[in-house]
N, C-alpha and C. Protein backbone atom coordinates (compact mmCIF):
# COMPACT_ATOMS: atom_id res chain seq x y z
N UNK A 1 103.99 123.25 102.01
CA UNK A 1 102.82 122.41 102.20
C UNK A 1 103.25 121.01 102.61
N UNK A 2 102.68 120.06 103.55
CA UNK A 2 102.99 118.69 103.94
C UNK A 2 102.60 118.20 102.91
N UNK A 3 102.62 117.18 102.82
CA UNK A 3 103.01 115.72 102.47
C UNK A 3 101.60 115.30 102.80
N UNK A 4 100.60 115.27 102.64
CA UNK A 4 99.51 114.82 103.27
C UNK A 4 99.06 113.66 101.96
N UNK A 5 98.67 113.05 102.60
CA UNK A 5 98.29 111.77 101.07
C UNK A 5 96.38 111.17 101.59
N UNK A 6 95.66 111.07 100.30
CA UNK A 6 94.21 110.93 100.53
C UNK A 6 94.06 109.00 100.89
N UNK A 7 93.34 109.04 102.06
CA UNK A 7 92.49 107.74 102.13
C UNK A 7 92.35 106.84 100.93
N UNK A 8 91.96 105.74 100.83
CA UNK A 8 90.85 105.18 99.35
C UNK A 8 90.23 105.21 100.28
N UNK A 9 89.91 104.41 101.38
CA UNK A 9 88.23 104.28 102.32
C UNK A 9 87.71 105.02 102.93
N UNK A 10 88.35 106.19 103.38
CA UNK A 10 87.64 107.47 103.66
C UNK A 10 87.46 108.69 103.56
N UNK A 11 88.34 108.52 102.49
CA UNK A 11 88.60 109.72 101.48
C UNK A 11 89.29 110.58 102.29
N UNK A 12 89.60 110.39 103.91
CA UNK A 12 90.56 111.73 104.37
C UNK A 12 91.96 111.92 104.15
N UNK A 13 92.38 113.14 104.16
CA UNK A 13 94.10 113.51 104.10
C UNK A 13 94.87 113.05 105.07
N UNK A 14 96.19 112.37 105.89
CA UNK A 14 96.43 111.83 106.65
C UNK A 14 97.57 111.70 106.35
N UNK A 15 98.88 111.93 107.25
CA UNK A 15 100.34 111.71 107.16
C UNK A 15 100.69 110.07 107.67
N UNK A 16 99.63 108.87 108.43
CA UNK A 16 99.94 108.10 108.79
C UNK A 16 99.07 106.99 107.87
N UNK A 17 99.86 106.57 106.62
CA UNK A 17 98.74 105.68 105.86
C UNK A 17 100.27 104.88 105.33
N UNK A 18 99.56 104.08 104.65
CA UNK A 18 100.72 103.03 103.75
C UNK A 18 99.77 102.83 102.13
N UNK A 19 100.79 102.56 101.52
CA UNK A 19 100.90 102.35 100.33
C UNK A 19 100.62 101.24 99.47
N UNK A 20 99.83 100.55 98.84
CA UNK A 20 99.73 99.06 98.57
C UNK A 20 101.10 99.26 97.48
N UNK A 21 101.72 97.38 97.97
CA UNK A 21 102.72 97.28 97.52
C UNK A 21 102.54 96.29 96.12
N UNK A 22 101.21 96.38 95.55
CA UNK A 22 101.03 95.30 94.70
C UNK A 22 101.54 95.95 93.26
N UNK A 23 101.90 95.04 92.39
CA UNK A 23 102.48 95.09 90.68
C UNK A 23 101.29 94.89 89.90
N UNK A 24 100.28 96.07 89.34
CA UNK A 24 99.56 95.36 88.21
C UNK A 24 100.22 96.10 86.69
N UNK A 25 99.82 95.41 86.23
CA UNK A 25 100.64 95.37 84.63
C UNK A 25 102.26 96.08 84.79
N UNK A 26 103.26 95.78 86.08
CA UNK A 26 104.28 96.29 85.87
C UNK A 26 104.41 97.96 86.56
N UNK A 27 103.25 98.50 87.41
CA UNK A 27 103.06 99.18 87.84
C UNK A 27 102.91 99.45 89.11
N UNK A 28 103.23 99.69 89.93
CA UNK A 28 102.81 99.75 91.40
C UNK A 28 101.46 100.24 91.72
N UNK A 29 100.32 99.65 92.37
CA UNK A 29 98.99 99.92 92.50
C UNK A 29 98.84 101.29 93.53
N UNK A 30 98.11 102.56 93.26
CA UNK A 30 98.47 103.63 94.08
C UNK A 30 97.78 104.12 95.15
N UNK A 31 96.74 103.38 95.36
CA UNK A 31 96.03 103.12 96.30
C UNK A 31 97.06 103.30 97.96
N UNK A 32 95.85 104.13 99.03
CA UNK A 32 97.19 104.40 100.31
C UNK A 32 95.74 104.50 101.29
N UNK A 33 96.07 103.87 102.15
CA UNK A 33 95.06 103.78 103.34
C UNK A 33 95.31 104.11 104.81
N UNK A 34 94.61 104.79 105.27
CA UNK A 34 95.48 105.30 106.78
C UNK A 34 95.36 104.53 107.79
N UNK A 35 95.83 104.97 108.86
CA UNK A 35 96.03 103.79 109.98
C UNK A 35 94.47 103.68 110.15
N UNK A 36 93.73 104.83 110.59
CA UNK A 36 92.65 104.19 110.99
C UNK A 36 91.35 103.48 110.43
N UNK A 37 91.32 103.75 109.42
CA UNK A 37 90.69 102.55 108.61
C UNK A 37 91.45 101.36 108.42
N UNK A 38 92.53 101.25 108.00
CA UNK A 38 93.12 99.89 108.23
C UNK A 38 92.79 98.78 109.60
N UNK A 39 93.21 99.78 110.36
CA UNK A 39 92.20 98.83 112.62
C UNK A 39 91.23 98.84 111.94
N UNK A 40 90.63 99.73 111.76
CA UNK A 40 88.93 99.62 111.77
C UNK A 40 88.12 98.92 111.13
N UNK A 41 88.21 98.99 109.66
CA UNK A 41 87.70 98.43 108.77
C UNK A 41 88.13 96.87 108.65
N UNK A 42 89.55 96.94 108.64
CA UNK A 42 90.32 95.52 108.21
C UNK A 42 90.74 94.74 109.11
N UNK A 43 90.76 95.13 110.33
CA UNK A 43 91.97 94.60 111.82
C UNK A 43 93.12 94.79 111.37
N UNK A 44 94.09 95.08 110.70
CA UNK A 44 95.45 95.30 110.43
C UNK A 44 96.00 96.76 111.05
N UNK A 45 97.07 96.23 111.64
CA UNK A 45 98.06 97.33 112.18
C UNK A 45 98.93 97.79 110.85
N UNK A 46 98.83 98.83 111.10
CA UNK A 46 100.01 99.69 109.83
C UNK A 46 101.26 99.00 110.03
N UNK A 47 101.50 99.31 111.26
CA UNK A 47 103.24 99.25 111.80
C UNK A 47 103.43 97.38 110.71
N UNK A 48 102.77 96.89 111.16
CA UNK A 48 102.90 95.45 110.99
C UNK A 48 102.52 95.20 109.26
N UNK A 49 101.69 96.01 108.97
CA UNK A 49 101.75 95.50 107.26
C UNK A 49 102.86 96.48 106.49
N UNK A 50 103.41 97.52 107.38
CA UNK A 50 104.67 98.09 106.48
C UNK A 50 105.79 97.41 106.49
N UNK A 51 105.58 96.39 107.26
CA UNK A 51 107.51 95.47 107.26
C UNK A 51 106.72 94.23 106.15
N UNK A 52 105.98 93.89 105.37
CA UNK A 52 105.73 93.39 104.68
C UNK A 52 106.08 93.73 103.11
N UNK A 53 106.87 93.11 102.67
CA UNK A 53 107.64 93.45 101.04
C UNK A 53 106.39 93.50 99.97
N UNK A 54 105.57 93.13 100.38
CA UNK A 54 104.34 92.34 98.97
C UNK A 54 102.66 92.53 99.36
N UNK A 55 102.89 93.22 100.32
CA UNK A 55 101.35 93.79 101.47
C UNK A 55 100.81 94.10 99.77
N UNK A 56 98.98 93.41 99.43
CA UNK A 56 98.69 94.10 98.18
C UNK A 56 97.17 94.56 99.63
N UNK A 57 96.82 95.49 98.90
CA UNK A 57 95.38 96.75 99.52
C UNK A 57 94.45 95.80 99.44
N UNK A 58 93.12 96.19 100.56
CA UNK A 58 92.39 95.48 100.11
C UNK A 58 91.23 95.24 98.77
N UNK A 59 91.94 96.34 98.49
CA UNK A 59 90.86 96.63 96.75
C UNK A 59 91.77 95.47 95.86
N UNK A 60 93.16 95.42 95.80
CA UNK A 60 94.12 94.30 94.96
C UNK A 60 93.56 93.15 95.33
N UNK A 61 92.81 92.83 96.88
CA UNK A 61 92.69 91.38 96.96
C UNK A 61 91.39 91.32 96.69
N UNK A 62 90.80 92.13 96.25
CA UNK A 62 88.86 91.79 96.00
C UNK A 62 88.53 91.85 97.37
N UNK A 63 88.67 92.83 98.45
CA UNK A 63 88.02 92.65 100.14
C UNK A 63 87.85 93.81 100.05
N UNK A 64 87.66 95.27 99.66
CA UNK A 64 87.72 96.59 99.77
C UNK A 64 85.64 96.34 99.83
N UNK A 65 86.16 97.43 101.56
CA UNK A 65 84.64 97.85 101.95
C UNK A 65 83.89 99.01 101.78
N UNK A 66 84.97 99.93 101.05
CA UNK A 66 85.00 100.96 101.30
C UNK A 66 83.30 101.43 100.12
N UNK A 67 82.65 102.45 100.45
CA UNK A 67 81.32 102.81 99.28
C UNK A 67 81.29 102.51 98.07
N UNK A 68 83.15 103.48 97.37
CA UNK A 68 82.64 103.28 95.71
C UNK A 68 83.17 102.02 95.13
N UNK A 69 83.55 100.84 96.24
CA UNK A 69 83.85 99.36 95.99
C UNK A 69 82.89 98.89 96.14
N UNK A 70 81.86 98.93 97.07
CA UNK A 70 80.92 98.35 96.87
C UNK A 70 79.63 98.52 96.59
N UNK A 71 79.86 99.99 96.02
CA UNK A 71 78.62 100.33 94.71
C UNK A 71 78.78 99.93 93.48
N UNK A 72 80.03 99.62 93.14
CA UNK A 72 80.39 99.23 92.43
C UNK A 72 80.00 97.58 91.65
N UNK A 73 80.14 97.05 92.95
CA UNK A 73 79.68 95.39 93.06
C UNK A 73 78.52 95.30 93.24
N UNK A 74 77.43 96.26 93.40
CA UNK A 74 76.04 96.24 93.52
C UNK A 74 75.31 96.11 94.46
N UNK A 75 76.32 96.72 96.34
CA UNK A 75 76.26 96.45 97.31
C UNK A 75 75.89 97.91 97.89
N UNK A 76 75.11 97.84 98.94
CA UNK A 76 74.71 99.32 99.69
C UNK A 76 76.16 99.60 100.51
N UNK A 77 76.54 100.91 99.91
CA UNK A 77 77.79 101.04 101.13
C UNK A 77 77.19 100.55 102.16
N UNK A 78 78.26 100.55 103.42
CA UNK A 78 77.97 99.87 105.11
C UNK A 78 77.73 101.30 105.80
N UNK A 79 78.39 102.41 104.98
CA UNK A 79 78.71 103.45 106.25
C UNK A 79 79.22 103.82 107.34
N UNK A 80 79.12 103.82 108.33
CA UNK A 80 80.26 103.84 109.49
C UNK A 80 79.46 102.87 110.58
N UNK A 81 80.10 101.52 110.42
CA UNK A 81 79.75 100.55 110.95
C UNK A 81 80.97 100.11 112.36
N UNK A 82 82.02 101.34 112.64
CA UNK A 82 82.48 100.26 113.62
C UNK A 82 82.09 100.36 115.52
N UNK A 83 81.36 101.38 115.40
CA UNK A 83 80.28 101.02 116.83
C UNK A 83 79.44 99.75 116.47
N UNK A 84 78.63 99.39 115.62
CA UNK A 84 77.89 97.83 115.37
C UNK A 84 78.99 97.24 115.53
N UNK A 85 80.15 97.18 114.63
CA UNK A 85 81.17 95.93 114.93
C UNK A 85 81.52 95.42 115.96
N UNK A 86 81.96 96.66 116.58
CA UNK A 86 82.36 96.29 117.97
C UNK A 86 80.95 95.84 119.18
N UNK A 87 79.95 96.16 119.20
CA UNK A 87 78.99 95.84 120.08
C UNK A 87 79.06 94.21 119.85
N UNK A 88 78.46 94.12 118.42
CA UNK A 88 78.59 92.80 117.92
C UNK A 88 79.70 91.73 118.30
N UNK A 89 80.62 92.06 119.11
CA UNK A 89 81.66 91.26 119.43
C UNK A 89 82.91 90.92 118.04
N UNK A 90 83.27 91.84 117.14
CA UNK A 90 84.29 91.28 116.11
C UNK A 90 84.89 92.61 116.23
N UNK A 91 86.23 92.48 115.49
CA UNK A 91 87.49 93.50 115.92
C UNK A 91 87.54 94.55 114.67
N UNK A 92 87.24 94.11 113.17
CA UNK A 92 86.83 95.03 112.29
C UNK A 92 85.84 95.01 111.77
N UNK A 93 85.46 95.64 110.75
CA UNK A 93 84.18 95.95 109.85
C UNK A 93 84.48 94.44 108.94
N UNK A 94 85.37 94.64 108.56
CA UNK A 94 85.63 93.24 107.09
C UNK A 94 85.64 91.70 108.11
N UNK A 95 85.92 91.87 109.13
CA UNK A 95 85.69 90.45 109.79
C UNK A 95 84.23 90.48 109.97
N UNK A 96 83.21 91.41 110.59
CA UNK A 96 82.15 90.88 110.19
C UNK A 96 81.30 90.82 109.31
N UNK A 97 81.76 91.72 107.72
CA UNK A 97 81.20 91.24 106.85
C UNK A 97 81.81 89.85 106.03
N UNK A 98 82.84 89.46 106.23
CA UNK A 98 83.22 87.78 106.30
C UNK A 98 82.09 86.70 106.78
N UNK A 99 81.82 87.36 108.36
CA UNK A 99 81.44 85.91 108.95
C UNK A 99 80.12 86.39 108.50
N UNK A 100 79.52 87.55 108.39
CA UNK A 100 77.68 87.22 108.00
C UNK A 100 77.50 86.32 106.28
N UNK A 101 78.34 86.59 106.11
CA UNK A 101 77.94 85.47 104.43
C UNK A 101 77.54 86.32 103.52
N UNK A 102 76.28 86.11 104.02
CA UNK A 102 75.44 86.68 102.60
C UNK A 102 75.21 88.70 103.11
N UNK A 103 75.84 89.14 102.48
CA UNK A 103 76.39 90.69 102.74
C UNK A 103 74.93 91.13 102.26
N UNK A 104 74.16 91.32 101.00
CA UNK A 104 73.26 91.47 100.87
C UNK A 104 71.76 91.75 101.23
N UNK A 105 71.84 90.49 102.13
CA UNK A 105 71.13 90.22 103.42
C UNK A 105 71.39 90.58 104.55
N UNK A 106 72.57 90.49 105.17
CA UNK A 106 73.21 91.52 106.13
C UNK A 106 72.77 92.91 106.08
N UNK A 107 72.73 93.77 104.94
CA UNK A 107 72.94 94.87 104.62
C UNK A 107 71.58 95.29 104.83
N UNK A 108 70.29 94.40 104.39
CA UNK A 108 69.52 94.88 105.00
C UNK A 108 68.58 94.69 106.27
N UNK A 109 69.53 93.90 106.96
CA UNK A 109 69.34 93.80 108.30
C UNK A 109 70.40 94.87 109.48
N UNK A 110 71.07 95.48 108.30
CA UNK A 110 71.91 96.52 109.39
C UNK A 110 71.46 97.48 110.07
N UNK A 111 70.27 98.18 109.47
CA UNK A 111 69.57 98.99 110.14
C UNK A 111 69.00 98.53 111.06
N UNK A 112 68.86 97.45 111.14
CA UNK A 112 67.94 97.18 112.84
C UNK A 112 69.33 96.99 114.02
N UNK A 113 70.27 96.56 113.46
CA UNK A 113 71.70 96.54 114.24
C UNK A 113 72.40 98.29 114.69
N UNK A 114 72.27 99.02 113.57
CA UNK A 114 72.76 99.98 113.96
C UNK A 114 71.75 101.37 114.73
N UNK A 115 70.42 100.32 114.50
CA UNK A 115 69.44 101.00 115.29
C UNK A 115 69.18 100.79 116.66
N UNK A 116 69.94 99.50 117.06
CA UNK A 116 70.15 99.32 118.70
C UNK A 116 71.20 100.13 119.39
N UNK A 117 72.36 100.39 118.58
CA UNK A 117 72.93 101.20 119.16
C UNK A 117 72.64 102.86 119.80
């Protein structure tokens, strides 16, 4: 059997993901995300956050977009937002929930965004 290791953000199986390299309580955090949610969601290239000694996930830094992060926080998942992203002119999902601010409000203005598409 491969080696196949699960998403956190999209829950799929995938031989091309990385590993967060963060220490909580003395532990390595086990969280592993594949290339293509990483472009997609985050703008980050794999290749480029694996030569990084201390890369922590974006769930370690409080930025994880993924559903049960932000059902968690009391937020409507986004769903598969990166046709809006990209129409919208920004390169991932987390850059434009950055620049809209108030996510909340965003969130329920997404349906009229992902309804133009």
């Amino acid at each position: 059997m491969e080696d196949k290791k699960v998403c956190h953000q999209c829950r799929g199986r995938s031989e091309n993901f990385i590993r967060c390299k963060n220490l909580k309580k003395q532990k390595q955090c086990k969280l592993k995300f594949c290339k293509r949610c990483l472009l997609n969601r985050y703008g980050l290239k794999i290749e480029e956050v694996g030569l990084l000694d201390d890369w922590k996930c974006p769930k370690c830094r409080d930025k994880c977009n993924c559903s049960v992060c932000l059902t968690k926080k009391g937020y409507k998942p986004t769903g598969k937002l990166i046709r809006a992203t990209k129409s919208e002119g920004y390169d991932s999902v987390s850059q434009l929930l950055d620049t809209k601010g108030d996510f909340i409000q965003w969130t329920r203005e997404k349906k009229s965004i992902s309804g133009r598409l």
